[in-house]
N, C-alpha and C. Protein backbone atom coordinates (compact mmCIF):
# COMPACT_ATOMS: atom_id res chain seq x y z
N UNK A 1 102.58 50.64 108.43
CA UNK A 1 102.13 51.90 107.88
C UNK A 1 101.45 51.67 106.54
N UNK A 2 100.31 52.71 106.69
CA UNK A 2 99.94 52.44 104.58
C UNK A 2 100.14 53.61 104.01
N UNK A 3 100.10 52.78 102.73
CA UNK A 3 100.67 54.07 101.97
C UNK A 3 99.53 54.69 100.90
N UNK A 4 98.71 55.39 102.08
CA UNK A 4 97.61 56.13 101.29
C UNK A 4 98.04 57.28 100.58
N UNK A 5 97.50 57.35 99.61
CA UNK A 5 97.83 58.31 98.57
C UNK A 5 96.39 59.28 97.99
N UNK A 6 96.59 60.51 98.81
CA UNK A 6 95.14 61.51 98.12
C UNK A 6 95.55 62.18 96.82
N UNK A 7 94.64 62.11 96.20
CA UNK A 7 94.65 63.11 94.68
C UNK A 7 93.46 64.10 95.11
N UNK A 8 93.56 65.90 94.74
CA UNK A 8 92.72 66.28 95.00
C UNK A 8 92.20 66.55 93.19
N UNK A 9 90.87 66.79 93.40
CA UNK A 9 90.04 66.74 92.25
C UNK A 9 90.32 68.23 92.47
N UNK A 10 90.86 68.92 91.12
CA UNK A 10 91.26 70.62 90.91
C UNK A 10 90.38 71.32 90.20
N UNK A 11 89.38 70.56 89.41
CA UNK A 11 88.30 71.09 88.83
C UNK A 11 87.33 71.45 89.83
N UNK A 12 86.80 69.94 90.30
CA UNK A 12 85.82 70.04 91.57
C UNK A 12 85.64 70.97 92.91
N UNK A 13 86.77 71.30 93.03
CA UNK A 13 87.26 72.28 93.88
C UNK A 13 86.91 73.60 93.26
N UNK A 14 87.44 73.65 92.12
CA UNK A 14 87.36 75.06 91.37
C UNK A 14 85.89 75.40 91.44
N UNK A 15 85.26 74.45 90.89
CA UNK A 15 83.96 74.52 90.49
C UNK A 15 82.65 74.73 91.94
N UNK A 16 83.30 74.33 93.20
CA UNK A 16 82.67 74.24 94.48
C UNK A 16 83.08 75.73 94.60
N UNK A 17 84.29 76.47 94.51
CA UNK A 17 84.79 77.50 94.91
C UNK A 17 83.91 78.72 94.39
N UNK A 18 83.33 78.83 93.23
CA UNK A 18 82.27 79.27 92.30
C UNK A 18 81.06 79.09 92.57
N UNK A 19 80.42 78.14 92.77
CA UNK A 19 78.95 77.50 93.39
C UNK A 19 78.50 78.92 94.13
N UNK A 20 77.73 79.08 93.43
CA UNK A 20 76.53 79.79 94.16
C UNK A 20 76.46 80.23 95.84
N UNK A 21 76.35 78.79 96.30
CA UNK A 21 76.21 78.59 98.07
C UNK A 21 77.63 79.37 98.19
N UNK A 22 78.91 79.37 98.27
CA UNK A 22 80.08 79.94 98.14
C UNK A 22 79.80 81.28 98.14
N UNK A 23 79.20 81.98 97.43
CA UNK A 23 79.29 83.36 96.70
C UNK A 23 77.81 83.95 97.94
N UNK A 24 77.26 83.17 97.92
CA UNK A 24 76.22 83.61 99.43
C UNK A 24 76.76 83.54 100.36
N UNK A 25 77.32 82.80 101.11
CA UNK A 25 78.00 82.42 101.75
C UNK A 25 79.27 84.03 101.87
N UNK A 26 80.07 84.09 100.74
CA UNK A 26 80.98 85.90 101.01
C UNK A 26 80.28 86.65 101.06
N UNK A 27 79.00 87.03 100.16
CA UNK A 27 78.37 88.44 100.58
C UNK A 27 77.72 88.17 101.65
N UNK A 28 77.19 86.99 102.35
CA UNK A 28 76.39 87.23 104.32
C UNK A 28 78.03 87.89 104.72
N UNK A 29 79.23 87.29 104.76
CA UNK A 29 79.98 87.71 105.93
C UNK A 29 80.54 88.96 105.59
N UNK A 30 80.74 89.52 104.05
CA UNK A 30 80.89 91.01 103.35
C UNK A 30 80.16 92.01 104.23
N UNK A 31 78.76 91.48 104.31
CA UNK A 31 77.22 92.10 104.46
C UNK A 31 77.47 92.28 106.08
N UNK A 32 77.73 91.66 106.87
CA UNK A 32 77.98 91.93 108.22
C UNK A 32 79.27 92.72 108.82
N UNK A 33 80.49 92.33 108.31
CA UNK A 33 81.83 93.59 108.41
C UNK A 33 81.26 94.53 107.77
N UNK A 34 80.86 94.98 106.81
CA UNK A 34 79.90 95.99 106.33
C UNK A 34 79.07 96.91 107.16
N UNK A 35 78.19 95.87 108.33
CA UNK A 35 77.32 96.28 109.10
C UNK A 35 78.60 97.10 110.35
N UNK A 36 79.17 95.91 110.66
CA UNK A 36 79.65 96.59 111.99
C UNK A 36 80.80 97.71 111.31
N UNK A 37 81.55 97.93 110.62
CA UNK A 37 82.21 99.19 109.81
C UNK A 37 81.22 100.26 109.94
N UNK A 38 80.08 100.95 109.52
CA UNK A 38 79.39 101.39 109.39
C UNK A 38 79.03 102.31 108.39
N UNK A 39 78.17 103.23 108.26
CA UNK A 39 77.92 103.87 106.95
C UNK A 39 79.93 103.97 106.28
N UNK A 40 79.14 104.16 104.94
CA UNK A 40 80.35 104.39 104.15
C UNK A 40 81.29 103.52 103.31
N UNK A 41 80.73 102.42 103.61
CA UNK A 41 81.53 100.93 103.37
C UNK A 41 80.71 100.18 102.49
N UNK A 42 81.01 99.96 100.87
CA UNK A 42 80.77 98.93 100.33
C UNK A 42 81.14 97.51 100.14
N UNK A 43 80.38 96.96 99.59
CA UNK A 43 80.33 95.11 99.39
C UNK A 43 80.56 95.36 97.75
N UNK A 44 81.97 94.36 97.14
CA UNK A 44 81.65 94.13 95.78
C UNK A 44 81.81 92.37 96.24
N UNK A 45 81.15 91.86 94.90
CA UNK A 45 81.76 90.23 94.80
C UNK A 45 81.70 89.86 93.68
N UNK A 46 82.84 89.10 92.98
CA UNK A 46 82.57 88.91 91.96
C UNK A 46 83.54 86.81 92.10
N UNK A 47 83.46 86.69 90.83
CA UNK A 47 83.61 85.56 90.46
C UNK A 47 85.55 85.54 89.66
N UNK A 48 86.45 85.00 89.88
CA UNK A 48 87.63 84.87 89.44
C UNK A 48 87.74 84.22 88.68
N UNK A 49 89.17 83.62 88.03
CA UNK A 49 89.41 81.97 87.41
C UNK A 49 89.66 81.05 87.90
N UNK A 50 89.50 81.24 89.83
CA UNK A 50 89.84 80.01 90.23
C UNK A 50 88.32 79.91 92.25
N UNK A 51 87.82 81.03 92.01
CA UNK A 51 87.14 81.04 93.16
C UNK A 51 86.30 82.11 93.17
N UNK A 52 84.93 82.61 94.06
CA UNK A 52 84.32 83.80 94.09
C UNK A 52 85.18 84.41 95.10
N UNK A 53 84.86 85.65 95.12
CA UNK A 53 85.62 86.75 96.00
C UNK A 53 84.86 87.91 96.09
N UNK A 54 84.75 88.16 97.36
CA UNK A 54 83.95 89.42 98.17
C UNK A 54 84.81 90.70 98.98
N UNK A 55 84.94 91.39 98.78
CA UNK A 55 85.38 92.39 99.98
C UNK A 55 84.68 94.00 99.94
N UNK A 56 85.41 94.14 101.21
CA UNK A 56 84.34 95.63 101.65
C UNK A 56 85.52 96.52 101.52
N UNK A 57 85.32 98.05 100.91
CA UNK A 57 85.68 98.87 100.94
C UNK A 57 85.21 100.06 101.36
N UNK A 58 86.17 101.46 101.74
CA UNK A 58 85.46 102.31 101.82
C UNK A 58 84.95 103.38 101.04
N UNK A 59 84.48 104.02 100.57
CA UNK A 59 83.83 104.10 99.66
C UNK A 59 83.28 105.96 99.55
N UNK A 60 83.51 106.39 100.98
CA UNK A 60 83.55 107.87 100.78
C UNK A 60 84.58 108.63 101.64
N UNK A 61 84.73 110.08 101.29
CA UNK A 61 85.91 111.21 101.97
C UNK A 61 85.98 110.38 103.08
N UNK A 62 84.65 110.55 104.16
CA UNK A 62 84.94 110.26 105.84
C UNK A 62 84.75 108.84 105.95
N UNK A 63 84.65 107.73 105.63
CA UNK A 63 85.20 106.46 105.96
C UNK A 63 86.43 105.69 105.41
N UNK A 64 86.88 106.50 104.08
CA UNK A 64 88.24 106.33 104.07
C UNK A 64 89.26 106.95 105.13
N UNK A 65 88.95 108.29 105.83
CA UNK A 65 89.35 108.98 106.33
C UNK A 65 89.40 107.79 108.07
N UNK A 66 88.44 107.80 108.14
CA UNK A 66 88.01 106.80 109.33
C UNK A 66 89.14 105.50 109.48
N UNK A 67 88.98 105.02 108.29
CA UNK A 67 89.47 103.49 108.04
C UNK A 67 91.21 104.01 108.14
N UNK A 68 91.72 105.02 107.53
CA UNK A 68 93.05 105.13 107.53
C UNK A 68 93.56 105.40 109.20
N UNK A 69 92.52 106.33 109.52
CA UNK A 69 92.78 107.03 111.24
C UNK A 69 92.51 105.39 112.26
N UNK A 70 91.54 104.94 112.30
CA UNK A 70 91.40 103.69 113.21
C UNK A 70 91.28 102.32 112.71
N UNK A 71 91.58 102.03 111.49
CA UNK A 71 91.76 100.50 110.97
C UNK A 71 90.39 99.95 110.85
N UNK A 72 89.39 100.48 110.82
CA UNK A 72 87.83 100.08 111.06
C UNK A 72 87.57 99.14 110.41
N UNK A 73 88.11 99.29 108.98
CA UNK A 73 87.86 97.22 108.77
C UNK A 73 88.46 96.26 109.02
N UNK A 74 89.92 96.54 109.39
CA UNK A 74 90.38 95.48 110.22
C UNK A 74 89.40 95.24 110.97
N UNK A 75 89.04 95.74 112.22
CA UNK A 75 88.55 95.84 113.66
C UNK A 75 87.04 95.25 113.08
N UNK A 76 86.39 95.40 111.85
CA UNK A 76 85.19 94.63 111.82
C UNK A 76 84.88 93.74 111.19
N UNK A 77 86.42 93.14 110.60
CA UNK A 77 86.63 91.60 110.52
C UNK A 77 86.54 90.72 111.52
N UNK A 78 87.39 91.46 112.64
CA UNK A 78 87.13 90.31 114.05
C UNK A 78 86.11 90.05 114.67
């Protein structure tokens, strides 16, 4: 047996997690649960202290109303 030993680089990671491509990368798939949810549903994304982060909310009376009655963003995650 060997006795490999990984170190992960915690900056590098951090810093990939942030990258640009990353943050395109959440608002295309934001931008599409978005699509299939339908009117009513916003995209925020922003940047953390350890990664970017995207999610969709709903955003008026009748798609909150929607989203509470049939789970609609669950259902347009899958």
């Amino acid at each position: 047996m060997s006795n490999f030993k990984f170190k992960l680089n915690s900056s590098g990671v951090r810093e990939f997690l942030q990258s640009a491509p990353v943050q395109t990368m959440l608002e295309n798939k934001a931008r599409a649960i978005q699509q299939r949810a339908g009117d009513g549903y916003e995209v925020s994304t922003y940047v953390g202290k350890t990664r970017a982060n995207a999610s969709v909310r709903a955003n008026t009376v009748k798609s909150i109303k929607d989203n509470k009655k049939n789970n609609t963003l669950l259902k347009a995650v899958r």
